[in-house]
Protein backbone atom coordinates (compact mmCIF):
# COMPACT_ATOMS: atom_id res chain seq x y z
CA UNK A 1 188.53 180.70 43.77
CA UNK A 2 185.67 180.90 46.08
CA UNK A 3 185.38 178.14 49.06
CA UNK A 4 182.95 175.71 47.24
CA UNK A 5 184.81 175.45 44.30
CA UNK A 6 188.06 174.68 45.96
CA UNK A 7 186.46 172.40 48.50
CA UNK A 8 184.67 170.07 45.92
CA UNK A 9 187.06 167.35 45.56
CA UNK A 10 189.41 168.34 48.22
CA UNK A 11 190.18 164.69 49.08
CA UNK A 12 191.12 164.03 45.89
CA UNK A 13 194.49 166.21 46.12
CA UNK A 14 197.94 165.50 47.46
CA UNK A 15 198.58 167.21 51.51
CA UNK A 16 200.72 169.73 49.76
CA UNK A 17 198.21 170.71 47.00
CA UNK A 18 195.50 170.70 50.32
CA UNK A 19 198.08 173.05 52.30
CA UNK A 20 198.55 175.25 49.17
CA UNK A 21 195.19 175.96 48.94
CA UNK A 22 194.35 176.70 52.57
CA UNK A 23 197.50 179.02 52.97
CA UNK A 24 196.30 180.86 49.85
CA UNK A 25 192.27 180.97 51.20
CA UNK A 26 193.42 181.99 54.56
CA UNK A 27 196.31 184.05 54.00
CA UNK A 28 198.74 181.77 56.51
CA UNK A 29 202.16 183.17 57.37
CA UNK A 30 205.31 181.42 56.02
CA UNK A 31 205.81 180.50 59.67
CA UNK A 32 202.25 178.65 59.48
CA UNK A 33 202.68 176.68 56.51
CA UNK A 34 205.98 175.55 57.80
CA UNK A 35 204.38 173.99 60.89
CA UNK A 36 202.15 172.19 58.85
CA UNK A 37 204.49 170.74 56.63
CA UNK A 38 206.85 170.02 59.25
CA UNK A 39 204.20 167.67 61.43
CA UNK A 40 202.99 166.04 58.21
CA UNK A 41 203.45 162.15 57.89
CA UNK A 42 202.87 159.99 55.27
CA UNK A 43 200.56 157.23 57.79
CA UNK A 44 198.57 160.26 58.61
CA UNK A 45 197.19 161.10 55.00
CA UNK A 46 197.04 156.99 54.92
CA UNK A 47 194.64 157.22 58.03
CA UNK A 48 192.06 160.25 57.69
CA UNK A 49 190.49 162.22 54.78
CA UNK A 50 191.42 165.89 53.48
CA UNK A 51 194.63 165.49 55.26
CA UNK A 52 196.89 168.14 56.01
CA UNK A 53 199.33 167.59 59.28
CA UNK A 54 199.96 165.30 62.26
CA UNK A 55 198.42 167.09 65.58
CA UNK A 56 200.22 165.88 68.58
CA UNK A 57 199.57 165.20 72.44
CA UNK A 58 202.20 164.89 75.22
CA UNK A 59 202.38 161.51 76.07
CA UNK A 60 203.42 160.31 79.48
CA UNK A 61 203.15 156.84 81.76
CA UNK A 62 201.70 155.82 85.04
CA UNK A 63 204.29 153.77 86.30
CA UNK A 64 203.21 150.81 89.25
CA UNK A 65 200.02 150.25 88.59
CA UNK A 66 199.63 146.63 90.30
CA UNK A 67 196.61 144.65 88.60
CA UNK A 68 196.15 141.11 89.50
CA UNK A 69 199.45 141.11 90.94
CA UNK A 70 201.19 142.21 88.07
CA UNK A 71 203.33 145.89 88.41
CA UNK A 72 202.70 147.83 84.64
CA UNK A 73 203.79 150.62 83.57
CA UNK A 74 201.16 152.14 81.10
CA UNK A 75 201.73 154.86 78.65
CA UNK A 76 199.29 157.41 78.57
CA UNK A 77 198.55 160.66 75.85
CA UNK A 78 196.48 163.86 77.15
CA UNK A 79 196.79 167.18 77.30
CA UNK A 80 194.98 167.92 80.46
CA UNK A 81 198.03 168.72 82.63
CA UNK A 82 196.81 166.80 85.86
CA UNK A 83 195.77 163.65 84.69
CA UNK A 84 199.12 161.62 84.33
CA UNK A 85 200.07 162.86 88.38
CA UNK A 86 196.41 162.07 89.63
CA UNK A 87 197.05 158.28 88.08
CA UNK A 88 200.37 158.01 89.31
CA UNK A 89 198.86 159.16 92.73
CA UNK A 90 195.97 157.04 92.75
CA UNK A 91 198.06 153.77 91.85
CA UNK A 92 200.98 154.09 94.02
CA UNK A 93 198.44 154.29 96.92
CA UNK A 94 196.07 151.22 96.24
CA UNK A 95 199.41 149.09 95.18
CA UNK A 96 200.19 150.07 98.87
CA UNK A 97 197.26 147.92 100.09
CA UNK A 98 197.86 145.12 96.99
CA UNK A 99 196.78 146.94 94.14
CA UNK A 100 193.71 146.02 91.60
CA UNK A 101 192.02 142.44 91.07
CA UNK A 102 190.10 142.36 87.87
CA UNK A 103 187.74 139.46 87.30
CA UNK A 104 188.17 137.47 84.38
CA UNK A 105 185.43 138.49 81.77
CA UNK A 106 183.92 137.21 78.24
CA UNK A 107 184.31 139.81 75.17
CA UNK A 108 181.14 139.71 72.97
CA UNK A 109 180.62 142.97 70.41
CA UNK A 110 177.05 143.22 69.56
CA UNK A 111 176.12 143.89 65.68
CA UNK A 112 172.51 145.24 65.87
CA UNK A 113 170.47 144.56 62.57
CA UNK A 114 167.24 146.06 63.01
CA UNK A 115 163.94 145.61 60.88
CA UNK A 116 160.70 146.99 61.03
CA UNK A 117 158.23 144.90 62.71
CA UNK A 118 155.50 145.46 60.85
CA UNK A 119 152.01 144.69 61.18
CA UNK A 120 152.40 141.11 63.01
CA UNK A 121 155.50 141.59 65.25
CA UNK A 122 154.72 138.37 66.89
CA UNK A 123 154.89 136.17 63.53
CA UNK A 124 157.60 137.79 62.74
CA UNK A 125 159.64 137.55 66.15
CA UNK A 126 158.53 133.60 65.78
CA UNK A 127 159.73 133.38 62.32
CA UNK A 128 163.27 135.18 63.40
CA UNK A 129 163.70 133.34 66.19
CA UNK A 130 163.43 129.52 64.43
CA UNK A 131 166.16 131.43 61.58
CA UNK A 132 169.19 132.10 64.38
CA UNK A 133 170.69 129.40 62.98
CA UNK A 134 170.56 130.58 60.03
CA UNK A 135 171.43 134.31 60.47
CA UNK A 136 174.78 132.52 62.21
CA UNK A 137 175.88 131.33 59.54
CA UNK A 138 175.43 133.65 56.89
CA UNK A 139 177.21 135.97 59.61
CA UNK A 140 180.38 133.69 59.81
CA UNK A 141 180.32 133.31 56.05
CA UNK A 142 180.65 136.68 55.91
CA UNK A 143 184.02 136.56 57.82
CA UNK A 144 185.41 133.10 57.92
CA UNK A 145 188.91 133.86 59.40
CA UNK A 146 187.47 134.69 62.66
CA UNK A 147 185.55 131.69 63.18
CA UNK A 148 189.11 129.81 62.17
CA UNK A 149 190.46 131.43 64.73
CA UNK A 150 187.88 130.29 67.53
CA UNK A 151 185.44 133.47 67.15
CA UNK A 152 183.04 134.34 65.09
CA UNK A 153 179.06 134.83 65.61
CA UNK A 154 177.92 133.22 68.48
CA UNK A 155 174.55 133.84 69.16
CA UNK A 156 171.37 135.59 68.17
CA UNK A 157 169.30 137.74 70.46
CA UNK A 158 165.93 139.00 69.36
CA UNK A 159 164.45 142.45 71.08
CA UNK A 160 161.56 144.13 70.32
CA UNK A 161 162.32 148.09 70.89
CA UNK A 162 159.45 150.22 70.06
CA UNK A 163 157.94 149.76 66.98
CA UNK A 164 161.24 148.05 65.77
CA UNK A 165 162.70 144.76 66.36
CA UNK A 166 166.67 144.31 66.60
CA UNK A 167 168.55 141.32 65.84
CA UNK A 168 171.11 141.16 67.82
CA UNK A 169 174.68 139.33 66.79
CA UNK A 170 176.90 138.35 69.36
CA UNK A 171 180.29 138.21 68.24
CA UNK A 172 183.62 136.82 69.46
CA UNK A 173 186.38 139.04 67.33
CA UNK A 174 189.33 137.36 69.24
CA UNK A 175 192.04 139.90 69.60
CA UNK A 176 190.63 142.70 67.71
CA UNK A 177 189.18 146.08 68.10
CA UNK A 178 186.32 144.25 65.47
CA UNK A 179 184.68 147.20 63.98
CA UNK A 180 185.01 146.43 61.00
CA UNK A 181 184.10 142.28 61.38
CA UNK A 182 181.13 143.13 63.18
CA UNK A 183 179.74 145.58 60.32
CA UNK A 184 180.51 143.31 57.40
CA UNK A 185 178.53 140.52 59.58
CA UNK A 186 175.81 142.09 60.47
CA UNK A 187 175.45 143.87 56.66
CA UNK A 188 175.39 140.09 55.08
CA UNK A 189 172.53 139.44 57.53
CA UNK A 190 170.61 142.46 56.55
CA UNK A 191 170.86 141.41 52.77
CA UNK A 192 169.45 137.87 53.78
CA UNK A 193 166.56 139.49 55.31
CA UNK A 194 166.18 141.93 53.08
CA UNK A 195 166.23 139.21 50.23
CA UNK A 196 163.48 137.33 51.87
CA UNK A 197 161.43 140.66 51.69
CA UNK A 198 162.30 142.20 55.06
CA UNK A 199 162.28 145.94 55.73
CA UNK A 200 165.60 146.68 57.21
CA UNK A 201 166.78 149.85 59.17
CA UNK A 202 169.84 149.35 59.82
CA UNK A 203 172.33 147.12 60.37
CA UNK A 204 175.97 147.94 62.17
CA UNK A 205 178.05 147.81 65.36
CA UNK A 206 176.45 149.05 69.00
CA UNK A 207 178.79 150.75 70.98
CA UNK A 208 177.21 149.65 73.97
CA UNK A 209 178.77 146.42 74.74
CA UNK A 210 177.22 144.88 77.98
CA UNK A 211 178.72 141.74 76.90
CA UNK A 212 182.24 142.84 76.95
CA UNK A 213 181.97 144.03 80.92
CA UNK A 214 184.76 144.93 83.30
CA UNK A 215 184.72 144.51 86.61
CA UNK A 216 187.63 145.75 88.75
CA UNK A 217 188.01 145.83 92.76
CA UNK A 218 190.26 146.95 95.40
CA UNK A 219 190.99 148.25 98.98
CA UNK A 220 192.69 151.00 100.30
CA UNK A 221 194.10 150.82 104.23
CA UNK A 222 193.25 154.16 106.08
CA UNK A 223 196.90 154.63 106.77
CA UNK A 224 197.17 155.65 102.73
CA UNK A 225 194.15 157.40 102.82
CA UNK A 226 195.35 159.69 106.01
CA UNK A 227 196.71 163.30 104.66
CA UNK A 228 198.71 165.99 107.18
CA UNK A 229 195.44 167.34 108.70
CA UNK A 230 193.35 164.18 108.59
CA UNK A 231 193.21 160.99 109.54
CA UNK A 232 192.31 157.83 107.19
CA UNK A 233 189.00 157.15 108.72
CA UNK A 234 187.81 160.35 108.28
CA UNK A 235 189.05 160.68 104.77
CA UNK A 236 187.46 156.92 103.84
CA UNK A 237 184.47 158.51 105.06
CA UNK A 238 184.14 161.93 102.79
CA UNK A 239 185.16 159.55 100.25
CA UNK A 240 181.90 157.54 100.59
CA UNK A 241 179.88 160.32 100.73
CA UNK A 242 181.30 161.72 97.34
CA UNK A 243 180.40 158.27 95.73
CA UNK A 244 177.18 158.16 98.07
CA UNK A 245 176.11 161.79 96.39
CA UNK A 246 177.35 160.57 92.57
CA UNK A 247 174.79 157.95 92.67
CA UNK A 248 171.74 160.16 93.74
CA UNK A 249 173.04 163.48 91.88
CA UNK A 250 173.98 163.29 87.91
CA UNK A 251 175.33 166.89 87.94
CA UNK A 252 178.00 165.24 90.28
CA UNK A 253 177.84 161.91 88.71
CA UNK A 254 178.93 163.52 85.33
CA UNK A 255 181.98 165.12 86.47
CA UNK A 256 182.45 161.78 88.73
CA UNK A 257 182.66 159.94 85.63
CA UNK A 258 184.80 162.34 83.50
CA UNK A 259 187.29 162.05 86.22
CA UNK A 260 187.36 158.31 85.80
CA UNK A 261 187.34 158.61 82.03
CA UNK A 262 190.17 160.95 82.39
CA UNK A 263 192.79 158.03 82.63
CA UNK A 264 190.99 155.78 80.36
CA UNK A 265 190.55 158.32 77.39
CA UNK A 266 194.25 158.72 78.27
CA UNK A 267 195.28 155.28 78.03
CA UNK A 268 192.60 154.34 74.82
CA UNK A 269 194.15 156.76 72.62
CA UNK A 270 198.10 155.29 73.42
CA UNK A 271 196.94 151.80 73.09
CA UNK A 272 195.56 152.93 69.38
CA UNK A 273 191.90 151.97 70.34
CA UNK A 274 188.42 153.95 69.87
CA UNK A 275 188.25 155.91 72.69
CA UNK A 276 184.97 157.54 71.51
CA UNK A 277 183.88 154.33 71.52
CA UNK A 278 184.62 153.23 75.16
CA UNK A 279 183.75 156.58 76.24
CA UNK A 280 179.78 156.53 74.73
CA UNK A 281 179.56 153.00 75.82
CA UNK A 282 180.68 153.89 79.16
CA UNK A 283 178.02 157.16 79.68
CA UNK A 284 175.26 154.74 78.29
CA UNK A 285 175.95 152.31 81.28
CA UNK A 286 175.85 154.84 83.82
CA UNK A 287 172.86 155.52 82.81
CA UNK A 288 171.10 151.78 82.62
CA UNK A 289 169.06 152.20 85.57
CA UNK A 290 167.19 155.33 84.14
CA UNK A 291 169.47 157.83 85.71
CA UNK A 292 172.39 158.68 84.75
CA UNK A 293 175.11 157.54 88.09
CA UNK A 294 178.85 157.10 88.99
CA UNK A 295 180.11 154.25 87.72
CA UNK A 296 182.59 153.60 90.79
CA UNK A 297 181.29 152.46 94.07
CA UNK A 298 183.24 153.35 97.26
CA UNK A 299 182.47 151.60 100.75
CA UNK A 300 183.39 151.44 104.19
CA UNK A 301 184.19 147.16 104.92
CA UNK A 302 185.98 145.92 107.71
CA UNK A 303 187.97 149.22 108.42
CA UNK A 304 188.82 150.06 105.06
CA UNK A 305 187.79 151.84 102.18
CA UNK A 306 186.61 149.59 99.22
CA UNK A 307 185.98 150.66 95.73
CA UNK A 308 184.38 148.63 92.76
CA UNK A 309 184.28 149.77 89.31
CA UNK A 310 182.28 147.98 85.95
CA UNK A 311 182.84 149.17 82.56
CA UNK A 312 181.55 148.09 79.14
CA UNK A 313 185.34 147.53 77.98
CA UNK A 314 185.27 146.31 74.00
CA UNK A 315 188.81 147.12 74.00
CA UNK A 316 191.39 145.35 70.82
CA UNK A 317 195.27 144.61 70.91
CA UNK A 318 195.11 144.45 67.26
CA UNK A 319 193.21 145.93 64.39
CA UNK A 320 192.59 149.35 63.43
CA UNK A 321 195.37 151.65 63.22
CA UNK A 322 197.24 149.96 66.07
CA UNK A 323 199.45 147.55 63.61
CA UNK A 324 200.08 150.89 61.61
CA UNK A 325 201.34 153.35 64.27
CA UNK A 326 204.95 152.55 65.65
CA UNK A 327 204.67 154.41 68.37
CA UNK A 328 201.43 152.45 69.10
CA UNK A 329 203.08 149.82 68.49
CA UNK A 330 206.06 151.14 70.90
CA UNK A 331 203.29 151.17 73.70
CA UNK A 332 202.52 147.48 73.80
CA UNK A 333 206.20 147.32 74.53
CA UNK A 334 205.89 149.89 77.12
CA UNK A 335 203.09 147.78 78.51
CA UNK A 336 203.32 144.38 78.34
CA UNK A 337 200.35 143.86 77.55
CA UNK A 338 199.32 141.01 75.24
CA UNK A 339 195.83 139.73 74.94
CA UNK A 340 192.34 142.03 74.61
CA UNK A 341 191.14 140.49 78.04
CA UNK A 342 194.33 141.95 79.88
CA UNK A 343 193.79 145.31 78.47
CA UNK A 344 190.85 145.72 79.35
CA UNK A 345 191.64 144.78 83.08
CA UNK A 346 194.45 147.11 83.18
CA UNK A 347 192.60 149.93 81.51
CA UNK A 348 189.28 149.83 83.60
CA UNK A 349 192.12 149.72 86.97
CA UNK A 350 193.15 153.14 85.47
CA UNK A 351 189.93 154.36 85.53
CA UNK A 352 189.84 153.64 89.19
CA UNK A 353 192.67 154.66 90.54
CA UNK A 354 192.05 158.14 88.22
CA UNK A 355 188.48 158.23 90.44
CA UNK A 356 190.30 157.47 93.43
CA UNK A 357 193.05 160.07 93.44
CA UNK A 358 190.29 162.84 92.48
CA UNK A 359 187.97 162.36 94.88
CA UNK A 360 190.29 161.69 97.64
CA UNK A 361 191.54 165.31 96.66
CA UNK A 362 188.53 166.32 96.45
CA UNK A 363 187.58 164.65 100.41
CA UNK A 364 190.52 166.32 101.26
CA UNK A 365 192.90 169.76 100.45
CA UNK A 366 190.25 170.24 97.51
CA UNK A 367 190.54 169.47 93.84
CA UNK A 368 192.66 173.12 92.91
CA UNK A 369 195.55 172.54 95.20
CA UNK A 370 196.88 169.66 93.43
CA UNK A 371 195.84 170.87 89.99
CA UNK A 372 197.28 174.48 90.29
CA UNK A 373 201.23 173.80 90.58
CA UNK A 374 200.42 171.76 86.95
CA UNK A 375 198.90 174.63 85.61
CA UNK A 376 201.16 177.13 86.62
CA UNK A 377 203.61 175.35 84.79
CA UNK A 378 201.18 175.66 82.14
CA UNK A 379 200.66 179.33 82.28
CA UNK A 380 205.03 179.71 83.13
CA UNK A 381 205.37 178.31 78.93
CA UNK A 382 202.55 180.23 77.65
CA UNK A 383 204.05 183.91 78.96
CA UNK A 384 207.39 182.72 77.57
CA UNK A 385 209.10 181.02 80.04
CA UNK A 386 212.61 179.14 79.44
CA UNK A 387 212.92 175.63 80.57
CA UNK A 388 215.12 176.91 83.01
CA UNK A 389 212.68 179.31 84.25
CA UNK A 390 209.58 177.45 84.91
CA UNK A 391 210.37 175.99 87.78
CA UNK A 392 211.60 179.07 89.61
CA UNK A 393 208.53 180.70 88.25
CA UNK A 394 206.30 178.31 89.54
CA UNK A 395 207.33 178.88 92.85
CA UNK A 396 207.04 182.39 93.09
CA UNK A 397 203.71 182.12 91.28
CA UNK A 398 202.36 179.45 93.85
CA UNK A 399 202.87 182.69 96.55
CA UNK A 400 200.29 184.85 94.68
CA UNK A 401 197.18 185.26 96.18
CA UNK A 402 196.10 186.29 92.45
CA UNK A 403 197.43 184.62 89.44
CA UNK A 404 196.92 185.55 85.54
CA UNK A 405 198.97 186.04 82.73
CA UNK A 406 199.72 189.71 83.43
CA UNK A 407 201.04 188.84 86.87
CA UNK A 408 202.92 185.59 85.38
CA UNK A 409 204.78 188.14 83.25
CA UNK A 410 205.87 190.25 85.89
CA UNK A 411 207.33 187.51 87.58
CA UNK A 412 209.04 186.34 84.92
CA UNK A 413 210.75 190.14 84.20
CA UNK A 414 211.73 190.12 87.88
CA UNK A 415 213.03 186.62 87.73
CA UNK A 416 215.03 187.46 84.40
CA UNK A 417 216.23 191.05 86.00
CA UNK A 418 217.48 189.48 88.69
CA UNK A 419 219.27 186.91 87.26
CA UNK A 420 221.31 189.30 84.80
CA UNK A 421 222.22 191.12 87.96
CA UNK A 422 224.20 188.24 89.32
């Protein structure tokens, strides 16, 4: 059976029929198709397309992360080895100095349904403008139960964007991720328009939610900031260059940023949200200014270091797959955390404590020194290493003035002859 002939229909088939096929096209190893059967869940071919196994991600928590005077402890799923110790870092020191105060924010999700504007924008921006009424309620017709529950569509913005005009919904989805709400809105708005003989482009969520913005501050005494070999001051002031240069630079803004998004990717996935979402949304405002820029701001005030953080943070406690996945659903447990608004808070204090920690590493002993006992332990499991062994291996590793795999494996010989020599 060639690939095209076994791949038409495809979805149509059972996860064992799909696993058949693929272990027969790609010649897998008993040992192969066992691993696929054995992560296989019946949610997961529930949740995606051409399903075939459950892939899974460590999944640890930041414990002591103080927000609004509130201690949480927030689970978090990566596989980047450093990221859970930088948070943990990052929080215990600003809790130090009172933790994270997060203003309280409105949640809006924008449904963009955009039209052509023809040959007369202006009679046509007049004629969409005196219809917001109008487009209002069709969208709330379209999904009544949210305007029951005190959402809904709450206003229209008109924008003229190149030769195209976009109708923007605002909409309250309550508690929800609102995907889903927003779409169907927006769609019964295009068919209105399109109805009355309106060329419509499009019509569906933006990702970019400035009206669903985060803002998160705190301050950090010198005496946390001070390491063996230098003194808080001096620290709070390579710190403000870093966020100084990550404002003028976007080859250091970038990696800036993926440090903060390192915690918040993290903590997205665990709380069963879009983190593709948050993250796109998040690179778009870095870059509303016309150049792309860190999104945290570190300063010197009053003798300590100060750092400020805003986020485009459409984040949902329910919704999606979150009411679907127990150990999502295990998470909110873990967390505490009840309401869309609080989320979001807690999240975007992540972020910053994850930007915090790195570039306070980074000010300081440099980024490797904290990241290469992690990845030791990495490179300790990949040549083989017991659970006994890793540490011990680890530590004789972390002497090497070279490390790779071939030197990892001597270790671990040496380690193993001279433990059967006891």
């Amino acid at each position: 059976m060639s690939k095209t002939q076994w791949a038409h229909g495809f979805y149509r088939l059972t996860p064992e029929q799909r696993r058949q096929i693929l272990a027969d096209q790609y010649y897998l190893s008993s040992t192969e198709q066992s691993l696929l059967a054995e992560q296989a869940s019946k949610l997961g071919n529930n949740l995606v397309e051409n399903y075939i196994t459950d892939y899974s991600l460590p999944e640890g928590v930041v414990t002591g992360l103080v927000v609004n005077g509130k201690s949480y402890t927030l689970p978090l799923v990566v596989e980047e080895p450093s990221v859970i110790a930088a948070a943990n870092n990052g929080a215990r020191r600003i809790a130090k100095s009172g933790g994270f105060y997060a203003e309280t924010s409105s949640r809006a999700l924008v449904g963009q349904v955009v039209i052509d504007q023809g040959e007369d924008p202006v009679k046509k921006i007049n004629w969409l403008k005196k219809n917001e009424t109008t487009f209002l309620e069709i969208a709330n017709a379209a999904h009544p139960s949210m305007k029951k529950r005190g959402g809904g569509a709450k206003k229209v913005r008109i924008r003229q964007v190149g030769r195209f005009i976009s109708i923007d919904l605002l909409i309250d989805v309550c508690q929800a991720m609102g995907a889903n709400t927003v779409n169907t809105m927006a769609e019964a708005v295009a068919h209105y328009l399109t109805e009355n003989g309106i060329n419509v482009v499009t019509a569906i969520l933006s990702n970019y939610a400035t009206d669903s913005l985060q803002t998160v501050t705190c301050k950090v005494a010198y005496r946390d900031l001070a390491t063996k070999q230098m003194d808080g001051a001096e620290v709070a002031r390579r710190i403000v260059d870093l966020s100084e240069l990550a404002q003028v630079d976007p080859y250091r803004a970038t990696t800036h940023n993926k440090g903060i998004m390192n915690g918040i990717d993290a903590a997205m996935i665990a709380s069963g949200n879009d983190w593709r979402a948050i993250e796109s949304g998040a690179h778009a405002y870095a870059s509303r200014n016309g150049q792309y820029r860190g999104l945290s701001i570190w300063k010197i005030i009053d003798n300590q270091l100060e750092g400020s953080i805003t986020l485009p943070m459409p984040v949902g406690v329910i919704g999606g797959s979150i009411g679907l996945n127990s150990l999502t659903k295990l998470n909110y447990h873990l967390n505490g955390i009840e309401t869309a608004q609080e989320l979001a808070a807690v999240i975007t204090s992540l972020g910053l404590a994850q930007n915090f920690a790195a570039i306070r590493a980074l000010a300081t002993t440099g980024i490797q020194a904290g990241h290469m006992k992690l990845q030791y332990r990495s490179l300790a499991i990949s040549v083989g290493a017991k659970q006994t062994e890793v540490e011990q291996l680890v530590t004789k590793l972390s002497q090497q003035s070279h490390v790779d795999q071939e030197v990892a494996k001597r270790l671990l010989a040496t380690i193993r002859k001279e433990s059967s020599n006891e």
